[in-house]
Protein backbone atom coordinates (compact mmCIF):
# COMPACT_ATOMS: atom_id res chain seq x y z
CA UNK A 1 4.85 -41.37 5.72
CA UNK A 2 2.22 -38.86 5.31
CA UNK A 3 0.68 -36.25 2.90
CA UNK A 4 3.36 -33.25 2.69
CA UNK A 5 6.08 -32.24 4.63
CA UNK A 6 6.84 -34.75 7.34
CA UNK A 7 10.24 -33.98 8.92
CA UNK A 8 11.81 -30.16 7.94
CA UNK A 9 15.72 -30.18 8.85
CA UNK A 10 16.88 -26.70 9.86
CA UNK A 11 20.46 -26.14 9.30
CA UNK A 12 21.59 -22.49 10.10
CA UNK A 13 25.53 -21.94 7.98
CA UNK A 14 28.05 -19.26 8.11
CA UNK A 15 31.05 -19.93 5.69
CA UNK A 16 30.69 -24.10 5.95
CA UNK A 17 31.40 -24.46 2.27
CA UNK A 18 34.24 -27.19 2.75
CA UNK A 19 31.56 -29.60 4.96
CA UNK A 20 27.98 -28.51 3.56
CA UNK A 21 27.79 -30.82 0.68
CA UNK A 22 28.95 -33.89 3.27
CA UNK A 23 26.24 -32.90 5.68
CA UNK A 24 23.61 -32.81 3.36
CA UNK A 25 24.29 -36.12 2.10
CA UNK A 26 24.86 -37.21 5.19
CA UNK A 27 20.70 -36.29 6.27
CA UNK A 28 19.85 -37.47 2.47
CA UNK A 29 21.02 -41.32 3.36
CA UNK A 30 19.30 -41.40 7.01
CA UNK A 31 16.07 -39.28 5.84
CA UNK A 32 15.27 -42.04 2.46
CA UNK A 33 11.61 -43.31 3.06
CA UNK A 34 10.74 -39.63 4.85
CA UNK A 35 9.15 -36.88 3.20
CA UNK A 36 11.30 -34.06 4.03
CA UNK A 37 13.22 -30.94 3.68
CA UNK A 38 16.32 -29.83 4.10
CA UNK A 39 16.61 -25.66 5.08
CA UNK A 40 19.84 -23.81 4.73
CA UNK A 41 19.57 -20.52 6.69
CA UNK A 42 22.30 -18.49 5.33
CA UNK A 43 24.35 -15.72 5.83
CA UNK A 44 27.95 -17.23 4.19
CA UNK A 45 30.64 -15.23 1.94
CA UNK A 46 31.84 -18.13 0.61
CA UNK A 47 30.37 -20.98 -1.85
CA UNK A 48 28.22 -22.35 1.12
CA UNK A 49 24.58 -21.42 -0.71
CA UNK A 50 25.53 -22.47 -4.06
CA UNK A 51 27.19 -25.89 -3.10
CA UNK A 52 23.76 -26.20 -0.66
CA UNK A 53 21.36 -25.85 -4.11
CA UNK A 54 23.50 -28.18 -6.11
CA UNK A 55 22.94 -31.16 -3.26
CA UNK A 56 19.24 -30.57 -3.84
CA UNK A 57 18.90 -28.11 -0.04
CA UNK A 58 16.39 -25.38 -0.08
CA UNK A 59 18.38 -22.06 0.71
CA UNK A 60 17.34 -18.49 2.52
CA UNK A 61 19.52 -16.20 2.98
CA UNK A 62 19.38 -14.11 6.25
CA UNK A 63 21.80 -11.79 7.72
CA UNK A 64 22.17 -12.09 11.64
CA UNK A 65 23.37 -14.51 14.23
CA UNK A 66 22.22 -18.10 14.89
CA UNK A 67 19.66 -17.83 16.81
CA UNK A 68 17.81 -15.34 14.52
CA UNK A 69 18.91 -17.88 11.54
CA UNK A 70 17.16 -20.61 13.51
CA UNK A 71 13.98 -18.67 14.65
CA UNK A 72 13.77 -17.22 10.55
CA UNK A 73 13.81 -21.10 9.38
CA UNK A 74 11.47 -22.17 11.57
CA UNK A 75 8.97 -19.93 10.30
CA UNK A 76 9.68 -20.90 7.00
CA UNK A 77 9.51 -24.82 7.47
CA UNK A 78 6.68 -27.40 6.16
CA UNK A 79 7.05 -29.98 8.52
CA UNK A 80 5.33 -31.79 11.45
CA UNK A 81 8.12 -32.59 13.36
CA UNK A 82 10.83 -29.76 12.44
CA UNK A 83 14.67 -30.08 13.30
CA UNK A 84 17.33 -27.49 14.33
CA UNK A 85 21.28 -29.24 13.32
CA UNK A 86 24.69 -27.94 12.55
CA UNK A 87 26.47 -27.95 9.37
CA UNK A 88 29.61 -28.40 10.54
CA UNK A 89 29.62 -32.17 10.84
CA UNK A 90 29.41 -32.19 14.23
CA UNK A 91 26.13 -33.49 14.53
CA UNK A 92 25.50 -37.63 13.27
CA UNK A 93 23.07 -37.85 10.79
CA UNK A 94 22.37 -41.32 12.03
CA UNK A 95 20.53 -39.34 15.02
CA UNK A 96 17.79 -37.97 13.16
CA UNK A 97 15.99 -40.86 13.86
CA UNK A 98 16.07 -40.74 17.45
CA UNK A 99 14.96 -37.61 17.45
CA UNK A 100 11.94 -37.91 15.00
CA UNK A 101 10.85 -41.03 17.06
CA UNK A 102 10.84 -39.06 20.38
CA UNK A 103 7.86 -36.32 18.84
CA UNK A 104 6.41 -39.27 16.99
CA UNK A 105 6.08 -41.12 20.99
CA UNK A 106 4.26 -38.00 22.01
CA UNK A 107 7.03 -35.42 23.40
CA UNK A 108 6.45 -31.89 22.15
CA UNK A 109 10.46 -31.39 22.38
CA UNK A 110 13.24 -34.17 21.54
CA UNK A 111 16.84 -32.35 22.67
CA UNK A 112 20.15 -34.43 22.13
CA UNK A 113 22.44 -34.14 25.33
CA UNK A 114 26.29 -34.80 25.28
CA UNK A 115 26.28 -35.84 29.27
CA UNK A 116 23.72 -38.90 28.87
CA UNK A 117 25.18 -42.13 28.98
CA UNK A 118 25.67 -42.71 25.34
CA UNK A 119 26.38 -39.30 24.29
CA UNK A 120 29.71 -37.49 24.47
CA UNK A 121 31.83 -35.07 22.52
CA UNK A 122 34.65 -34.60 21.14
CA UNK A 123 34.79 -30.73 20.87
CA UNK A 124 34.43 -29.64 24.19
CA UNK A 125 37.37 -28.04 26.29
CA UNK A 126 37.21 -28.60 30.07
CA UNK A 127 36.34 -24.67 30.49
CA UNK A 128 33.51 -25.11 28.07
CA UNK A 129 32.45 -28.43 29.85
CA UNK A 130 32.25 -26.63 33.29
CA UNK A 131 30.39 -23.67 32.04
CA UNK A 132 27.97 -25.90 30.82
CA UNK A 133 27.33 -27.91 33.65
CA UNK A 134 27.33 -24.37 35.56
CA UNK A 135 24.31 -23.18 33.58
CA UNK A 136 22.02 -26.30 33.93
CA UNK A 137 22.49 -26.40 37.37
CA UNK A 138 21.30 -22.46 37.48
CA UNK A 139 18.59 -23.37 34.90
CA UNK A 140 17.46 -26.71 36.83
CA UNK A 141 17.36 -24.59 40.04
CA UNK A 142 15.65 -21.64 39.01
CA UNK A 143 12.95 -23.27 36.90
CA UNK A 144 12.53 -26.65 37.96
CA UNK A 145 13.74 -28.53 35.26
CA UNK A 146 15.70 -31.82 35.20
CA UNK A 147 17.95 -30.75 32.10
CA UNK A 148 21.90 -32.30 31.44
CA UNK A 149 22.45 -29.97 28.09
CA UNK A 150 21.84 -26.26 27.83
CA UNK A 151 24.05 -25.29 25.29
CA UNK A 152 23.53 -27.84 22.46
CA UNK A 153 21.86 -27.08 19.15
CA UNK A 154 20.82 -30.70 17.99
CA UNK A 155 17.05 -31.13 18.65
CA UNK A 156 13.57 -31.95 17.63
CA UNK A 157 10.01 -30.28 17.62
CA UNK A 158 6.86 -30.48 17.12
CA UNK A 159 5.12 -27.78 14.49
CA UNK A 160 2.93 -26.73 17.74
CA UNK A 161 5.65 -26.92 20.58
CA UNK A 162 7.27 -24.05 18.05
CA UNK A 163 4.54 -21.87 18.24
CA UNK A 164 4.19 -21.86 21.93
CA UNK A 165 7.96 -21.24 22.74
CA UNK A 166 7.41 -17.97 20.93
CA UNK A 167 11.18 -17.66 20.84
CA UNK A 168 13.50 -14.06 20.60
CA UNK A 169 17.18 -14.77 20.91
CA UNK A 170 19.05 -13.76 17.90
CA UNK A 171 22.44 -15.05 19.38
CA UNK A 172 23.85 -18.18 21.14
CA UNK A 173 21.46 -17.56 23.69
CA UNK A 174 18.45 -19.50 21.82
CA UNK A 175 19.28 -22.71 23.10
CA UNK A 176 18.63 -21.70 26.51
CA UNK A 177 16.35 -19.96 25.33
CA UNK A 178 14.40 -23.19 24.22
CA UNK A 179 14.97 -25.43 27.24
CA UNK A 180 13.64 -22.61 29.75
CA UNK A 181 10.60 -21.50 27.58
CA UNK A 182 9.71 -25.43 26.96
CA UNK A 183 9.89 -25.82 31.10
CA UNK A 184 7.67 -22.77 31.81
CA UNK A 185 5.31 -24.06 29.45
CA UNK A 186 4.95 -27.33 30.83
CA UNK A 187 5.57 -29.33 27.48
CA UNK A 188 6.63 -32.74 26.97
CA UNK A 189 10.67 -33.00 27.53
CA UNK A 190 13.04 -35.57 26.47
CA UNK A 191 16.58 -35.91 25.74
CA UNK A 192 18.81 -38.39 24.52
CA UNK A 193 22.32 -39.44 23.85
CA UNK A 194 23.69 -37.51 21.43
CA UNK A 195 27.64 -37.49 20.58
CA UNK A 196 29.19 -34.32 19.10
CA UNK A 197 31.91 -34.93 16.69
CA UNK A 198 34.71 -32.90 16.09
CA UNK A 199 34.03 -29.99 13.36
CA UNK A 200 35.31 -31.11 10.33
CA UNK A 201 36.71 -27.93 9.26
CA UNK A 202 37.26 -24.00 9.72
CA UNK A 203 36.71 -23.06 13.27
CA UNK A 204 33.70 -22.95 15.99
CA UNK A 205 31.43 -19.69 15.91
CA UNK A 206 31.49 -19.97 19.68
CA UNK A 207 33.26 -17.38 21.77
CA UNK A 208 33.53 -18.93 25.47
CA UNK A 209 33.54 -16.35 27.54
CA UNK A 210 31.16 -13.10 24.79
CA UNK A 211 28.93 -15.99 24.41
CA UNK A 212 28.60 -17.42 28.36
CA UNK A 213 27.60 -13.98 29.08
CA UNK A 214 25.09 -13.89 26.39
CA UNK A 215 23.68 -17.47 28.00
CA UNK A 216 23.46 -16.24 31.39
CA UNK A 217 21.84 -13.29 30.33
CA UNK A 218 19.42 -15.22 28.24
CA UNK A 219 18.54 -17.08 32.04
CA UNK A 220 17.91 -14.01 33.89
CA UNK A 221 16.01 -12.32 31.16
CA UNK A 222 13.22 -15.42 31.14
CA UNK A 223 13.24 -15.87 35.33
């Protein structure tokens, strides 16, 4: 598709050893025809890194949360278009292509949203669902943006976009993070259906009520 690195998938992992190898070959089967590369950010105790090299993924470790796991792989990807996505199987492979095709029509940021018609999940409690929908209203009011996500990890970029979010949230916050930064810099915005699929294993990383605090802090930190 072109010369190097088109597409670099992103995939922060903390202890996802029983659904990394299905994830990866998952992206492998949508990605054929696409130069690309597939970036485990790491920071497991279990077999998750070594199963990750075996299904041909390029690993770094890093110790810290996700958001400084996301920021560290960023810096470290090839590609022109470059992809954050969960490990845990939550996140359809089959998607990637939606979300390469909305940088290669000219958006600087391509964001999956659950609430689209089309999208959905399967993995969010009505508490969860409501705090959501609390934060993009506050995020939509303060900044002016037309958002139906905030809190979802599954999204595209392009190499420059990155660069001009300059982003700083080491947490759960860097989500938020994005979508605000992307509105105050006026770039190119799109989202699309994206269903969330039950984890396939283990449990979430994501503490409702430690990590809704971090979120709304994130918002009032970037007013």
């Amino acid at each position: 598709m072109s010369n190097g690195i088109y597409v670099s998938i992103v995939i922060p992992t903390l202890n996802e050893a029983d659904a990394i190898a299905e994830t990866i070959e998952g992206v492998k089967k949508v990605m054929r025809g696409y130069s690309y590369e597939i970036i485990i950010v790491d920071s497991s105790t279990d077999e998750t890194p070594k199963i990750a090299k075996r299904h041909g993924a390029r690993v770094l470790h890093y110790e810290g949360g996700k958001g400084g796991a996301l920021i560290f792989g960023f810096k470290k990807a090839k590609g022109k278009i470059i992809i954050s996505m969960d490990a845990d199987l939550s996140n359809r492979p089959k998607e990637l292509k939606l979300l390469i095709a909305g940088i290669e029509a000219g958006y600087d940021v391509c964001t999956g949203s659950r609430f689209l018609v089309g999208g959905g999940s399967e993995d969010m409690p009505l508490i969860r669902k409501f705090g959501n929908k609390m934060f993009v209203h506050l995020v939509n009011l303060l900044f002016g943006s037309h958002y139906t996500d905030m809190c979802y990890g599954y999204r595209s970029f392009s190499r420059q976009a990155l660069r001009e979010l300059h982003l700083k949230e080491y947490g759960f916050g860097i989500e938020t993070e994005m979508n605000i930064k992307a509105q105050k810099a006026h770039l190119r915005i799109l989202e699309v259906p994206s269903f969330e699929k039950r984890r396939a294993s283990g449990s979430g990383k994501l503490k409702t009520f430690r990590d809704g605090y971090v979120i709304l802090s994130t918002i009032l930190r970037n007013i």
